[in-house]
PDB file of N, CA and C in Angstrom:
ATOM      1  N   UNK A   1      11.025 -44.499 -23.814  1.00  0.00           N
ATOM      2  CA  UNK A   1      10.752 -44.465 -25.241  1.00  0.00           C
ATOM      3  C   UNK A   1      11.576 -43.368 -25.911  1.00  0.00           C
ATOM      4  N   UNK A   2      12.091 -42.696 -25.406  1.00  0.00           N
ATOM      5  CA  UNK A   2      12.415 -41.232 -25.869  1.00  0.00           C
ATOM      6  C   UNK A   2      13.805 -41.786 -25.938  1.00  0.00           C
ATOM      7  N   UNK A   3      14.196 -42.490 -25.046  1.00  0.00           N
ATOM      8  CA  UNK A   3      15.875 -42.605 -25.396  1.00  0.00           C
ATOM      9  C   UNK A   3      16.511 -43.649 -26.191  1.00  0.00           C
ATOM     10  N   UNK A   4      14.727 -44.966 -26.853  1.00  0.00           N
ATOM     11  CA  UNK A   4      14.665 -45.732 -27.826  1.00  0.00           C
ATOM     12  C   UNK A   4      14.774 -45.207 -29.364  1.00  0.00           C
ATOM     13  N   UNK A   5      14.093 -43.627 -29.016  1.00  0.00           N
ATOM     14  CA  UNK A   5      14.087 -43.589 -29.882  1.00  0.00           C
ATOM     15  C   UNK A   5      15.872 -42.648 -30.501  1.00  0.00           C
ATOM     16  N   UNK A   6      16.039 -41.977 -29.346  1.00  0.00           N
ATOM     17  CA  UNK A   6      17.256 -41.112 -29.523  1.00  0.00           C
ATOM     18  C   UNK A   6      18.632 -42.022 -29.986  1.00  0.00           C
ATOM     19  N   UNK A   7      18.207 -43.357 -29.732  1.00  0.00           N
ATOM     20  CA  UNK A   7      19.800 -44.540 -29.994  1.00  0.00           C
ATOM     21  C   UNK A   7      19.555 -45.439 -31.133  1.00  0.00           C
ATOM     22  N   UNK A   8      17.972 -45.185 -31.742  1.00  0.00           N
ATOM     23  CA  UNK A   8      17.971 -45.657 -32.745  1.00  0.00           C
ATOM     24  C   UNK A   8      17.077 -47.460 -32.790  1.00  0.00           C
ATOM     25  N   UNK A   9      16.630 -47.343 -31.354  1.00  0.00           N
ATOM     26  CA  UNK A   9      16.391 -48.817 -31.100  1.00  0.00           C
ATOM     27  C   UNK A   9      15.023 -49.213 -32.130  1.00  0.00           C
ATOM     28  N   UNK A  10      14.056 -48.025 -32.148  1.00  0.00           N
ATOM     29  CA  UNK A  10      12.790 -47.670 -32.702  1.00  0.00           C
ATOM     30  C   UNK A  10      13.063 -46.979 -33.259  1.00  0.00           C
ATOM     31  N   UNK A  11      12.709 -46.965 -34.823  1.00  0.00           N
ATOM     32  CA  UNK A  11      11.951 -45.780 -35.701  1.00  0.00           C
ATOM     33  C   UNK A  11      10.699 -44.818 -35.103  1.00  0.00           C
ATOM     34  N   UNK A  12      10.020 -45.392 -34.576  1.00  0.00           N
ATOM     35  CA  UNK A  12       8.786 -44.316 -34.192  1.00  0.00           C
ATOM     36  C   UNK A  12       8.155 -44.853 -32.910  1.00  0.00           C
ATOM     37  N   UNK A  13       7.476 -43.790 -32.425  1.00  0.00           N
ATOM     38  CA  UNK A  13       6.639 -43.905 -30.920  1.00  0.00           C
ATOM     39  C   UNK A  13       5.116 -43.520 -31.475  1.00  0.00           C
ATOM     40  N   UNK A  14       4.364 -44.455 -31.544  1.00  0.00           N
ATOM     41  CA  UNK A  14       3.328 -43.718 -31.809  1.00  0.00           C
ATOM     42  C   UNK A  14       2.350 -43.725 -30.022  1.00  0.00           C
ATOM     43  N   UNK A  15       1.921 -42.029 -30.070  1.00  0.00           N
ATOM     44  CA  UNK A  15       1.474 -41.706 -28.816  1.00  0.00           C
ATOM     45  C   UNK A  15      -0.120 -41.539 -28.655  1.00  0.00           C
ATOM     46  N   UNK A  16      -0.827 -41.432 -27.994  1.00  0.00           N
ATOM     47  CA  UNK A  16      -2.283 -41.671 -28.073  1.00  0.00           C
ATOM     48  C   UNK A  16      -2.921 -40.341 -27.561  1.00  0.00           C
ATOM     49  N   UNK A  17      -3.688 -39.769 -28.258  1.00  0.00           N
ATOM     50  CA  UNK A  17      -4.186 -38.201 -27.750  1.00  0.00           C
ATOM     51  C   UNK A  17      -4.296 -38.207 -26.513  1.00  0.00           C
ATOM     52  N   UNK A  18      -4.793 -39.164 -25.827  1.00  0.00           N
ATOM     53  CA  UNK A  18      -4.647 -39.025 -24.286  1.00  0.00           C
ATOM     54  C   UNK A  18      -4.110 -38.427 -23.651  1.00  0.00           C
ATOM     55  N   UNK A  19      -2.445 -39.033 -23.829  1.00  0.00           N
ATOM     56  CA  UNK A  19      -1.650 -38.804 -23.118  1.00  0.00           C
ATOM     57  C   UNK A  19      -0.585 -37.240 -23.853  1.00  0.00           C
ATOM     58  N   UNK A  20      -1.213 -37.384 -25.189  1.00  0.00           N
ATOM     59  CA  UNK A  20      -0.567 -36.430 -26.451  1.00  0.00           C
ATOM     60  C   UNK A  20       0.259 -35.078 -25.543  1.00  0.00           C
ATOM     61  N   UNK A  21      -0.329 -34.354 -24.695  1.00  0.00           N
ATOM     62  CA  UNK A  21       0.072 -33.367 -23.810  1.00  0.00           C
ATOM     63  C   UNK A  21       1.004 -33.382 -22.711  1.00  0.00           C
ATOM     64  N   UNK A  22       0.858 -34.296 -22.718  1.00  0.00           N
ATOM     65  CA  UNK A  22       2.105 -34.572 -21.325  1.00  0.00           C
ATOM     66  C   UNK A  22       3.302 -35.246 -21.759  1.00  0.00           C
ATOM     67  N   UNK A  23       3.016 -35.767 -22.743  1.00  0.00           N
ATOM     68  CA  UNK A  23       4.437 -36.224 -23.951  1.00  0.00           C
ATOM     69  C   UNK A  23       4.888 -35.103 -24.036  1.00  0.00           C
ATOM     70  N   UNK A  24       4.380 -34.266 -25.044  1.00  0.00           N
ATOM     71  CA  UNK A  24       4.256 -33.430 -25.747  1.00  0.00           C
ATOM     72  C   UNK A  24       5.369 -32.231 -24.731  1.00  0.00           C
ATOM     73  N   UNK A  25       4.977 -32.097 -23.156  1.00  0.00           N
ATOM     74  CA  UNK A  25       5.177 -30.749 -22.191  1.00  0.00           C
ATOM     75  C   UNK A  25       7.024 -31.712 -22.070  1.00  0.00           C
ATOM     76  N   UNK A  26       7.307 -33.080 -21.964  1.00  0.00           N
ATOM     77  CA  UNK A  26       8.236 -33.733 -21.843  1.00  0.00           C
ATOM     78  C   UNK A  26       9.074 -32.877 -23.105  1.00  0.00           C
ATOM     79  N   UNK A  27       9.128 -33.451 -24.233  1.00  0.00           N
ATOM     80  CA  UNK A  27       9.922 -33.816 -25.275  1.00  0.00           C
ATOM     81  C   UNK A  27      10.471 -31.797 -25.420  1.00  0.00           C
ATOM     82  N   UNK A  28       9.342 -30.662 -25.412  1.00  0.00           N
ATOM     83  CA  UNK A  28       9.520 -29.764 -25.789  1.00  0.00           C
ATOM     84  C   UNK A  28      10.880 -29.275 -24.587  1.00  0.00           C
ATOM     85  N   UNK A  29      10.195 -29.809 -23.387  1.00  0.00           N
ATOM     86  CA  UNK A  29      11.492 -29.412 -22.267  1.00  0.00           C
ATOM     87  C   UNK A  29      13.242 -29.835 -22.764  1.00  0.00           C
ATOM     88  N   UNK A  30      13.321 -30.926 -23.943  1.00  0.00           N
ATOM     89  CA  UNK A  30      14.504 -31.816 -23.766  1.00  0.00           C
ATOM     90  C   UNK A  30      15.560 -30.408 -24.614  1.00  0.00           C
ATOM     91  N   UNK A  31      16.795 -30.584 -24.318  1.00  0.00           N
ATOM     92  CA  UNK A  31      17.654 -29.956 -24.974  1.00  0.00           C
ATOM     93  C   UNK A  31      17.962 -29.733 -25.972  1.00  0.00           C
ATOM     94  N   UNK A  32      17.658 -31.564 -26.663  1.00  0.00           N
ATOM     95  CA  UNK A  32      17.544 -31.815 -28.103  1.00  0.00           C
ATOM     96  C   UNK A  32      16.175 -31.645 -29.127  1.00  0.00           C
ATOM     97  N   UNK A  33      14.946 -31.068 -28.338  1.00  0.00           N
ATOM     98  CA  UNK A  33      13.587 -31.350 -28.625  1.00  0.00           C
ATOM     99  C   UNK A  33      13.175 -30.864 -29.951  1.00  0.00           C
ATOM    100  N   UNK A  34      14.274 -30.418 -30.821  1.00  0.00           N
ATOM    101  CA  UNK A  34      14.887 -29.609 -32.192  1.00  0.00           C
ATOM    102  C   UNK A  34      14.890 -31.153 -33.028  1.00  0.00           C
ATOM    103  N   UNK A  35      15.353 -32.230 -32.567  1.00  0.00           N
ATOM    104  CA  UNK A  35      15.588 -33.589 -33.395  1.00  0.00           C
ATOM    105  C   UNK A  35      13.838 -33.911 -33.429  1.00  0.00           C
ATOM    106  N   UNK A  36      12.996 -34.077 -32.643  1.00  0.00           N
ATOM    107  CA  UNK A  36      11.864 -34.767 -32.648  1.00  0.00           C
ATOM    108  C   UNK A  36      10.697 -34.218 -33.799  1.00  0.00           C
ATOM    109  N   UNK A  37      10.520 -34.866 -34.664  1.00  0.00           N
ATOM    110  CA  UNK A  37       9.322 -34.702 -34.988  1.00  0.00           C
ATOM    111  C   UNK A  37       8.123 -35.520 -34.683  1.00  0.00           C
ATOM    112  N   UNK A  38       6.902 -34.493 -34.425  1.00  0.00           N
ATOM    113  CA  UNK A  38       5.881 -34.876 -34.568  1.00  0.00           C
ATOM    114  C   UNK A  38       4.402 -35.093 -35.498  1.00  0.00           C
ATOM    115  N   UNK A  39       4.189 -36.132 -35.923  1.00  0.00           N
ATOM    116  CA  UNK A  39       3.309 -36.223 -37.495  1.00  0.00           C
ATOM    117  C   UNK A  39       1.887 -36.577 -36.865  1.00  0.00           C
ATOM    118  N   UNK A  40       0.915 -35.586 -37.140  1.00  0.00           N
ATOM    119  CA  UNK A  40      -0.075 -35.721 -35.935  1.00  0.00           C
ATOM    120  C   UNK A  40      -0.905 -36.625 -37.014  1.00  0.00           C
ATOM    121  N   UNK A  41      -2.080 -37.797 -36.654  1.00  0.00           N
ATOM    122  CA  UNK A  41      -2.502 -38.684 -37.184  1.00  0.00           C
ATOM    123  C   UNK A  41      -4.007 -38.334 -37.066  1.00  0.00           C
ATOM    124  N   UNK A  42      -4.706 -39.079 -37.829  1.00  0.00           N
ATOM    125  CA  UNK A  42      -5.821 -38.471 -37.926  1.00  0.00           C
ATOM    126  C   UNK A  42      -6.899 -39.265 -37.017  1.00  0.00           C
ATOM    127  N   UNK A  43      -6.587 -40.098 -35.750  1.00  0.00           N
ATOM    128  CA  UNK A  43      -7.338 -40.843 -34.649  1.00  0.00           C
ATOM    129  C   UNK A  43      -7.028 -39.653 -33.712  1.00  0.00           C
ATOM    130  N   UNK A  44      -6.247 -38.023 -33.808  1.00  0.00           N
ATOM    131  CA  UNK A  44      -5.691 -37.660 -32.762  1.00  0.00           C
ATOM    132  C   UNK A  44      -4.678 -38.219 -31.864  1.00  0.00           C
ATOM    133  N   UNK A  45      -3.580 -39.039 -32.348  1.00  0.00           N
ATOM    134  CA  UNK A  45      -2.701 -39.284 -32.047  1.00  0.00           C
ATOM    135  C   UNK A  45      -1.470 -39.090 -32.508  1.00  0.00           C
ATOM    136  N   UNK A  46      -0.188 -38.930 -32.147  1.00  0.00           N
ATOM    137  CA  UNK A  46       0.787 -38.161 -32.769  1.00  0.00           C
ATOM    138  C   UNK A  46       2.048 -39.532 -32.791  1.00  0.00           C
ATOM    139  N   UNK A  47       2.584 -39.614 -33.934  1.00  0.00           N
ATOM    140  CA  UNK A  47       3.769 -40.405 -34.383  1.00  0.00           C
ATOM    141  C   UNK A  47       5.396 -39.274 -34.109  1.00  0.00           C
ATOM    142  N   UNK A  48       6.034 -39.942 -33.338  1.00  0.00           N
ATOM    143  CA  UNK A  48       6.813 -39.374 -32.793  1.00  0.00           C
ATOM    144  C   UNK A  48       8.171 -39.682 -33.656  1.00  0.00           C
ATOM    145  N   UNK A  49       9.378 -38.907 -34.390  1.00  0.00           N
ATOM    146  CA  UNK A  49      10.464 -39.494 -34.723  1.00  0.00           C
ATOM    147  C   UNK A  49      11.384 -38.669 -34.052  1.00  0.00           C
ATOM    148  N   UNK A  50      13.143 -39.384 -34.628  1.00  0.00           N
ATOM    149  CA  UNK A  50      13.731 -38.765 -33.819  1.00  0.00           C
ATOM    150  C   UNK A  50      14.812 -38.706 -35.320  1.00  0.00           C
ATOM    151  N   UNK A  51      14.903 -37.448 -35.542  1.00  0.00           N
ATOM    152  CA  UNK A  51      15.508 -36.886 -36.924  1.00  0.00           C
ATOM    153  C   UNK A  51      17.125 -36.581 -36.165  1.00  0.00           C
ATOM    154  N   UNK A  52      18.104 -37.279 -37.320  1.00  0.00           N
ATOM    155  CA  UNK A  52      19.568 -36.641 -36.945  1.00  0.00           C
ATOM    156  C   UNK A  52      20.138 -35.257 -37.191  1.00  0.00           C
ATOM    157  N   UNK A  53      19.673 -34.622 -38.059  1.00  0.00           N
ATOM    158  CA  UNK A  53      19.141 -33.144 -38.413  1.00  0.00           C
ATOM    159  C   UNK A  53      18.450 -32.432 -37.366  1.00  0.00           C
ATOM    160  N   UNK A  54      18.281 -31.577 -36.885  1.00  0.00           N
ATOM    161  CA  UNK A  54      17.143 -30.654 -36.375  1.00  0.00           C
ATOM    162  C   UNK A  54      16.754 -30.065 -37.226  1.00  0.00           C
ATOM    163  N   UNK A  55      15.422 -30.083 -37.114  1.00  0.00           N
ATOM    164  CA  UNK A  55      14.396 -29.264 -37.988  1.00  0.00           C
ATOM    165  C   UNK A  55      14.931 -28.206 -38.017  1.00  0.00           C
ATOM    166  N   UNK A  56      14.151 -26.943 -38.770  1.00  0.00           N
ATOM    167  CA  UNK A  56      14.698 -25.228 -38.515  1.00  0.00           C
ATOM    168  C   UNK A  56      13.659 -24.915 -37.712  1.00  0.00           C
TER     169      UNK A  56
END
């Protein structure tokens, strides 16, 4: 999913609190983990994008 979203295949990943943490320990490890935003939802689940910008 992460590299669907990095090529543009998907607009968004939406992730399920469940698993929210272990996504979460993934994406922060990545090199690029500066492109990803996360828009946390109000079921406790987090909508994942992948911005061509890095945040600051």
């Amino acid at each position: 999913m992460i590299e669907k979203l990095r090529s543009g295949q998907i607009n968004e990943w939406y992730v399920h609190k469940e698993v929210f943490l272990d996504v979460r320990a993934v994406v922060v490890a990545l090199e690029d983990f500066k492109h990803f935003r996360g828009i946390a939802q109000r079921s406790g689940g987090v909508i994942y994008q992948y911005l061509q910008e890095p945040r600051s």
